[in-house]
N, C-alpha and C. Protein backbone atom coordinates (compact mmCIF):
# COMPACT_ATOMS: atom_id res chain seq x y z
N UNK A 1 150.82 99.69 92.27
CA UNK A 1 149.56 99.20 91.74
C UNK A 1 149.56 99.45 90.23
N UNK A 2 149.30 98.45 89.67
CA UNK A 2 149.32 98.53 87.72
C UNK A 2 147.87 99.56 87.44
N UNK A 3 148.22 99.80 86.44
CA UNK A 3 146.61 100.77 85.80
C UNK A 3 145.40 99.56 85.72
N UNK A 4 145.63 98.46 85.33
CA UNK A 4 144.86 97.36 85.40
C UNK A 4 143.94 97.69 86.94
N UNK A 5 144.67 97.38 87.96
CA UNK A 5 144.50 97.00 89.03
C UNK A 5 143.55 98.58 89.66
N UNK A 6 144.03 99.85 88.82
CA UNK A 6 143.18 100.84 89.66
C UNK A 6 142.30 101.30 88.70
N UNK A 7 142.20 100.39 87.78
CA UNK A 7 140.89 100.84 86.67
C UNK A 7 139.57 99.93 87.74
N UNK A 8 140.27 98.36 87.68
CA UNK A 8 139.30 97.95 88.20
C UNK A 8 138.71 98.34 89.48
N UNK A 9 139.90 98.98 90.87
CA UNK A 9 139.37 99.28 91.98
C UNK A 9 138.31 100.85 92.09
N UNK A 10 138.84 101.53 90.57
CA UNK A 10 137.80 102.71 90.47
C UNK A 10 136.64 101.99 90.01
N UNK A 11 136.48 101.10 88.76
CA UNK A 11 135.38 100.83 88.88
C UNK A 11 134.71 100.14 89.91
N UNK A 12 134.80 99.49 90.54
CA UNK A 12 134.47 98.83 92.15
C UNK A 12 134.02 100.02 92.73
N UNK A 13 134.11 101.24 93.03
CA UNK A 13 133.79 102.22 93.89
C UNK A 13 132.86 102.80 93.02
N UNK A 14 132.85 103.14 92.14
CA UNK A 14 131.71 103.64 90.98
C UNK A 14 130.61 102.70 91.29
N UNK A 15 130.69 101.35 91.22
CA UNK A 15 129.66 100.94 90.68
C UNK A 15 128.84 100.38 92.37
N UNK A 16 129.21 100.53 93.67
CA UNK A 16 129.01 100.60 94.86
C UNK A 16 128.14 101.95 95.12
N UNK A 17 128.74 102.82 94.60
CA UNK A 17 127.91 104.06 94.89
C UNK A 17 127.04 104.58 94.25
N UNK A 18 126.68 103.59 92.84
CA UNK A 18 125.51 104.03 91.92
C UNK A 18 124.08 103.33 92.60
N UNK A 19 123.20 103.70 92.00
CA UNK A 19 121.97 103.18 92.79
C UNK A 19 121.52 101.72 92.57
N UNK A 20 120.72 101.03 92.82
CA UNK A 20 120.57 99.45 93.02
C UNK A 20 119.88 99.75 91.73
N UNK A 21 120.08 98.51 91.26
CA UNK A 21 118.92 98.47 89.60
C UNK A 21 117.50 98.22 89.53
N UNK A 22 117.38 97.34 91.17
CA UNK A 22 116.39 97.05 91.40
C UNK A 22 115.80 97.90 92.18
N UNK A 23 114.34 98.47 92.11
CA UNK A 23 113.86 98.94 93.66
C UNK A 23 112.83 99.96 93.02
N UNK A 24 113.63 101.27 93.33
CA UNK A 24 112.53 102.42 92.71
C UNK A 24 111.92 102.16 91.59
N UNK A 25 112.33 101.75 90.12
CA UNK A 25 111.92 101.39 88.90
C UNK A 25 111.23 100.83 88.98
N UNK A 26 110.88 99.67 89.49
CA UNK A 26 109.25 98.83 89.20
C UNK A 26 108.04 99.75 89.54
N UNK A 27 107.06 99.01 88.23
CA UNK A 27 105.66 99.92 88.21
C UNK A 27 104.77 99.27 89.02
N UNK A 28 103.77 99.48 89.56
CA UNK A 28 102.95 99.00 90.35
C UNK A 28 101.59 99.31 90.17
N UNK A 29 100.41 98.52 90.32
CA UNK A 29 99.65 99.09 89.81
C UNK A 29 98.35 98.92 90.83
N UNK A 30 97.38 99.45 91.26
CA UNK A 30 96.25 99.67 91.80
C UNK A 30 95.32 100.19 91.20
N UNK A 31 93.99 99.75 91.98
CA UNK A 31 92.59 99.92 91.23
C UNK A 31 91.70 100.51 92.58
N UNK A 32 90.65 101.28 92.51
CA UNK A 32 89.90 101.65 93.63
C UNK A 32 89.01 102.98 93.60
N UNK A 33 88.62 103.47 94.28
CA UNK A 33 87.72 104.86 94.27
C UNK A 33 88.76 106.51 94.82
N UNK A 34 88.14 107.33 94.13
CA UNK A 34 89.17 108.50 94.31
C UNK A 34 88.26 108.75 95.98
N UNK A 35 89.28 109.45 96.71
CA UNK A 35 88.65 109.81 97.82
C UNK A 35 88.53 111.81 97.64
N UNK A 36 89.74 111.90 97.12
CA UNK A 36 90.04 113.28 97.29
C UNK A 36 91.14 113.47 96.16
N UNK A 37 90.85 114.87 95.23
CA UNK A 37 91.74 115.01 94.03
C UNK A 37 92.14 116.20 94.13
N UNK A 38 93.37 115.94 93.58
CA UNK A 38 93.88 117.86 93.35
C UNK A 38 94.88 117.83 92.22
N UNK A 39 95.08 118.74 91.65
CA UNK A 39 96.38 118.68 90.92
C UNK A 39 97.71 118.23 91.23
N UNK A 40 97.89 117.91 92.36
CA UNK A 40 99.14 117.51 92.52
C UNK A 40 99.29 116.04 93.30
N UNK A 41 97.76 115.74 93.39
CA UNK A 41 97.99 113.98 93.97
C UNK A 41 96.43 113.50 94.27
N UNK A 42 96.41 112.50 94.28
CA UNK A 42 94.96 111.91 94.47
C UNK A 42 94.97 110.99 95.69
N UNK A 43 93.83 110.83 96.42
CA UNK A 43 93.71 109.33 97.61
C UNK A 43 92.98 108.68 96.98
N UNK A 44 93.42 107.60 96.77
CA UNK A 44 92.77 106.31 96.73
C UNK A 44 92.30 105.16 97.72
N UNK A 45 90.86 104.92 97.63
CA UNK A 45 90.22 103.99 98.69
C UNK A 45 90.35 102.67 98.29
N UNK A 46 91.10 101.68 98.53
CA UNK A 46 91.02 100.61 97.96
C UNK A 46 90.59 99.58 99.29
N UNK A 47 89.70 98.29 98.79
CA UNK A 47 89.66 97.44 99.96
C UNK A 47 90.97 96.99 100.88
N UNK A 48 90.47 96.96 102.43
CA UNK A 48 91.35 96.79 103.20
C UNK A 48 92.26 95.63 103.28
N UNK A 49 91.81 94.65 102.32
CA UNK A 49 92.80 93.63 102.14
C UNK A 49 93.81 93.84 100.86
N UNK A 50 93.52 94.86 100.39
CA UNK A 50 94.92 95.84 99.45
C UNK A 50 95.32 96.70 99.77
N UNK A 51 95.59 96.86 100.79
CA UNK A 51 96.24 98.20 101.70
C UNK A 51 95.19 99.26 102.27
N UNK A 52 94.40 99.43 101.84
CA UNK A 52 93.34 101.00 102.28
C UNK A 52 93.44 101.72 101.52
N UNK A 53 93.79 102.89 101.97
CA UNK A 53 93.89 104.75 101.07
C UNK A 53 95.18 104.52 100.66
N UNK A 54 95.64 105.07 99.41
CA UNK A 54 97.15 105.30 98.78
C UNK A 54 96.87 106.39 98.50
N UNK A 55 98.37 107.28 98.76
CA UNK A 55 98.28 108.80 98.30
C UNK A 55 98.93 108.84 96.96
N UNK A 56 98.59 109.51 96.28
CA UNK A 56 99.42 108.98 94.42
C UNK A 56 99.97 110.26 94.20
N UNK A 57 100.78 110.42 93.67
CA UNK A 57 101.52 112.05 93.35
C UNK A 57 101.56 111.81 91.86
N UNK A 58 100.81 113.11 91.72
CA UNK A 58 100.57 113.12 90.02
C UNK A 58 101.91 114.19 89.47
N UNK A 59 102.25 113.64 88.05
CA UNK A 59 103.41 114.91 87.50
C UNK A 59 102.85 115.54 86.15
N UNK A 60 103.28 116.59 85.57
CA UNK A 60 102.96 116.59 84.65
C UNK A 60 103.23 115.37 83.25
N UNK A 61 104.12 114.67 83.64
CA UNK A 61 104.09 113.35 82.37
C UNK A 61 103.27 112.32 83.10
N UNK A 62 102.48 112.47 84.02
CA UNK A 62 101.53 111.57 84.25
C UNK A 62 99.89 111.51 83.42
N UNK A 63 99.97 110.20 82.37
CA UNK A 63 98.88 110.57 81.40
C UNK A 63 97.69 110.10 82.05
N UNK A 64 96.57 110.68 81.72
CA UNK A 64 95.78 110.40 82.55
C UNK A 64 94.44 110.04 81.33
N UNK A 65 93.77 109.10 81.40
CA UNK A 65 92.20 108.94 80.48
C UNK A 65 91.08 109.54 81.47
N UNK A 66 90.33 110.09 81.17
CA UNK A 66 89.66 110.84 81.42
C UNK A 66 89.44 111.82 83.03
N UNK A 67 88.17 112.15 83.75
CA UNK A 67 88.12 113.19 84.20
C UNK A 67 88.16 112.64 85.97
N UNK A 68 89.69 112.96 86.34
CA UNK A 68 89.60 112.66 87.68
C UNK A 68 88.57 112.90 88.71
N UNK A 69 87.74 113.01 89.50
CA UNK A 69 86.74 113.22 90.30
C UNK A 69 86.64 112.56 91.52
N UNK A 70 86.10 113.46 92.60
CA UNK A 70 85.91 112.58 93.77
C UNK A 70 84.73 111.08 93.13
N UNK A 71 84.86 109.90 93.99
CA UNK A 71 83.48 109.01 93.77
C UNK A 71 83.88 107.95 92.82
N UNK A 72 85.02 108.70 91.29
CA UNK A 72 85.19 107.77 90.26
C UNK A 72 86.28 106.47 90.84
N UNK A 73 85.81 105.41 89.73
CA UNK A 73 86.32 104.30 89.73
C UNK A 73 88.06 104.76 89.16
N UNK A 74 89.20 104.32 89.59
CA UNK A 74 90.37 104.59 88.62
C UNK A 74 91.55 103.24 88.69
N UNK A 75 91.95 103.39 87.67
CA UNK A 75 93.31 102.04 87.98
C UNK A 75 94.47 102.97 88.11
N UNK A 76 95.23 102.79 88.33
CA UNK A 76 96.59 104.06 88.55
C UNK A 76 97.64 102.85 88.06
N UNK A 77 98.75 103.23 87.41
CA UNK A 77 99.65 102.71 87.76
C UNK A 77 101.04 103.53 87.95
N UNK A 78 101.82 103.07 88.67
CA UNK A 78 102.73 104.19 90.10
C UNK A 78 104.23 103.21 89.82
N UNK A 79 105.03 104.02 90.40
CA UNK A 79 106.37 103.83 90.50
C UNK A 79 106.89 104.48 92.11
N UNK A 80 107.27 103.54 92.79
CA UNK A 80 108.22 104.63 93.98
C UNK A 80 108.98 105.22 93.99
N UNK A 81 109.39 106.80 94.65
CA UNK A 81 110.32 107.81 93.87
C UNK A 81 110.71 107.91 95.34
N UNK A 82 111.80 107.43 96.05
CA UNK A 82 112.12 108.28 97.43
C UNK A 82 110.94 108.12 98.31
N UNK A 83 110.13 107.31 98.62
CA UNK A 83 109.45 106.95 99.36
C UNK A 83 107.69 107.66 98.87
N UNK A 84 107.99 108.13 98.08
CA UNK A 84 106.58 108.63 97.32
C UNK A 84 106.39 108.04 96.40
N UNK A 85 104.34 107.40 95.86
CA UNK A 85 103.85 106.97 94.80
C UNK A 85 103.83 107.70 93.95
N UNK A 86 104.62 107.45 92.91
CA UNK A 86 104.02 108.59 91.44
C UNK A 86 103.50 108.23 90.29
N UNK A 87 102.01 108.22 89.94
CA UNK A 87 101.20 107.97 88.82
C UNK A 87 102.23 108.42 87.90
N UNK A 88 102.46 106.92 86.83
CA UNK A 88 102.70 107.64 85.05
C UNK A 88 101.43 107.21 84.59
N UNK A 89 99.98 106.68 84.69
CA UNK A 89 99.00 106.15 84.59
C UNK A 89 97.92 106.21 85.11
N UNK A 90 96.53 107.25 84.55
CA UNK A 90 95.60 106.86 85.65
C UNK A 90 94.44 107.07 84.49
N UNK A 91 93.88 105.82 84.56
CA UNK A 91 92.85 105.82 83.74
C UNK A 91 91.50 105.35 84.62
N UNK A 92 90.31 106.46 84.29
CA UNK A 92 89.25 106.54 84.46
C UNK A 92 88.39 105.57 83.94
N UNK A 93 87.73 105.12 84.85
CA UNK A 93 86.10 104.13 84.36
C UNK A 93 85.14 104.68 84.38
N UNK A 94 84.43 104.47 82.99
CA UNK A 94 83.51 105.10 83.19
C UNK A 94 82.04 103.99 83.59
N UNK A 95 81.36 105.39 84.20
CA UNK A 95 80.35 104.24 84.78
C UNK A 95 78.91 103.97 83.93
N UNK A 96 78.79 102.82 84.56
CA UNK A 96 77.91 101.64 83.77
C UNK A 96 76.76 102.36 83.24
């Protein structure tokens, strides 16, 4: 086998076993009422023709506009990490 031939078949196996480009990376975004908050994740009530409750996992680089609370209005926007939602986004509405 030439070096040609096992550069390319290493890269072929490298690039099989790296992760898809597509998938986890897209952001996603939802709007709805907090049900329940904590430091480490929020429920969201959204109408049942947008799924229902989403559980959101907050990180510390998750920026947030103002004061999470049960009741408040919020938009989140999330990324899938391994089968978990994780807010980089959650901004507060304030009310009318």
């Amino acid at each position: 086998m030439t070096i040609t031939a096992r550069v390319a078949a290493l890269l072929l196996a490298v690039a099989t076993m790296s992760e898809p480009l597509i998938g986890d990376d897209q952001t996603h975004a939802t709007r709805g009422t907090v049900k329940s908050a904590a430091t480490s994740e929020i429920v969201v009530v959204r109408p049942k023709n947008r799924g229902g409750e989403i559980t959101i996992a907050l990180s510390p680089s998750t920026h947030v506009d103002g004061d999470i609370r049960v009741g408040a209005t919020v938009s989140v926007r999330y990324h899938d990490d391994h089968g978990h939602h994780v807010a980089t986004a959650v901004a507060v509405e304030r009310p009318h």
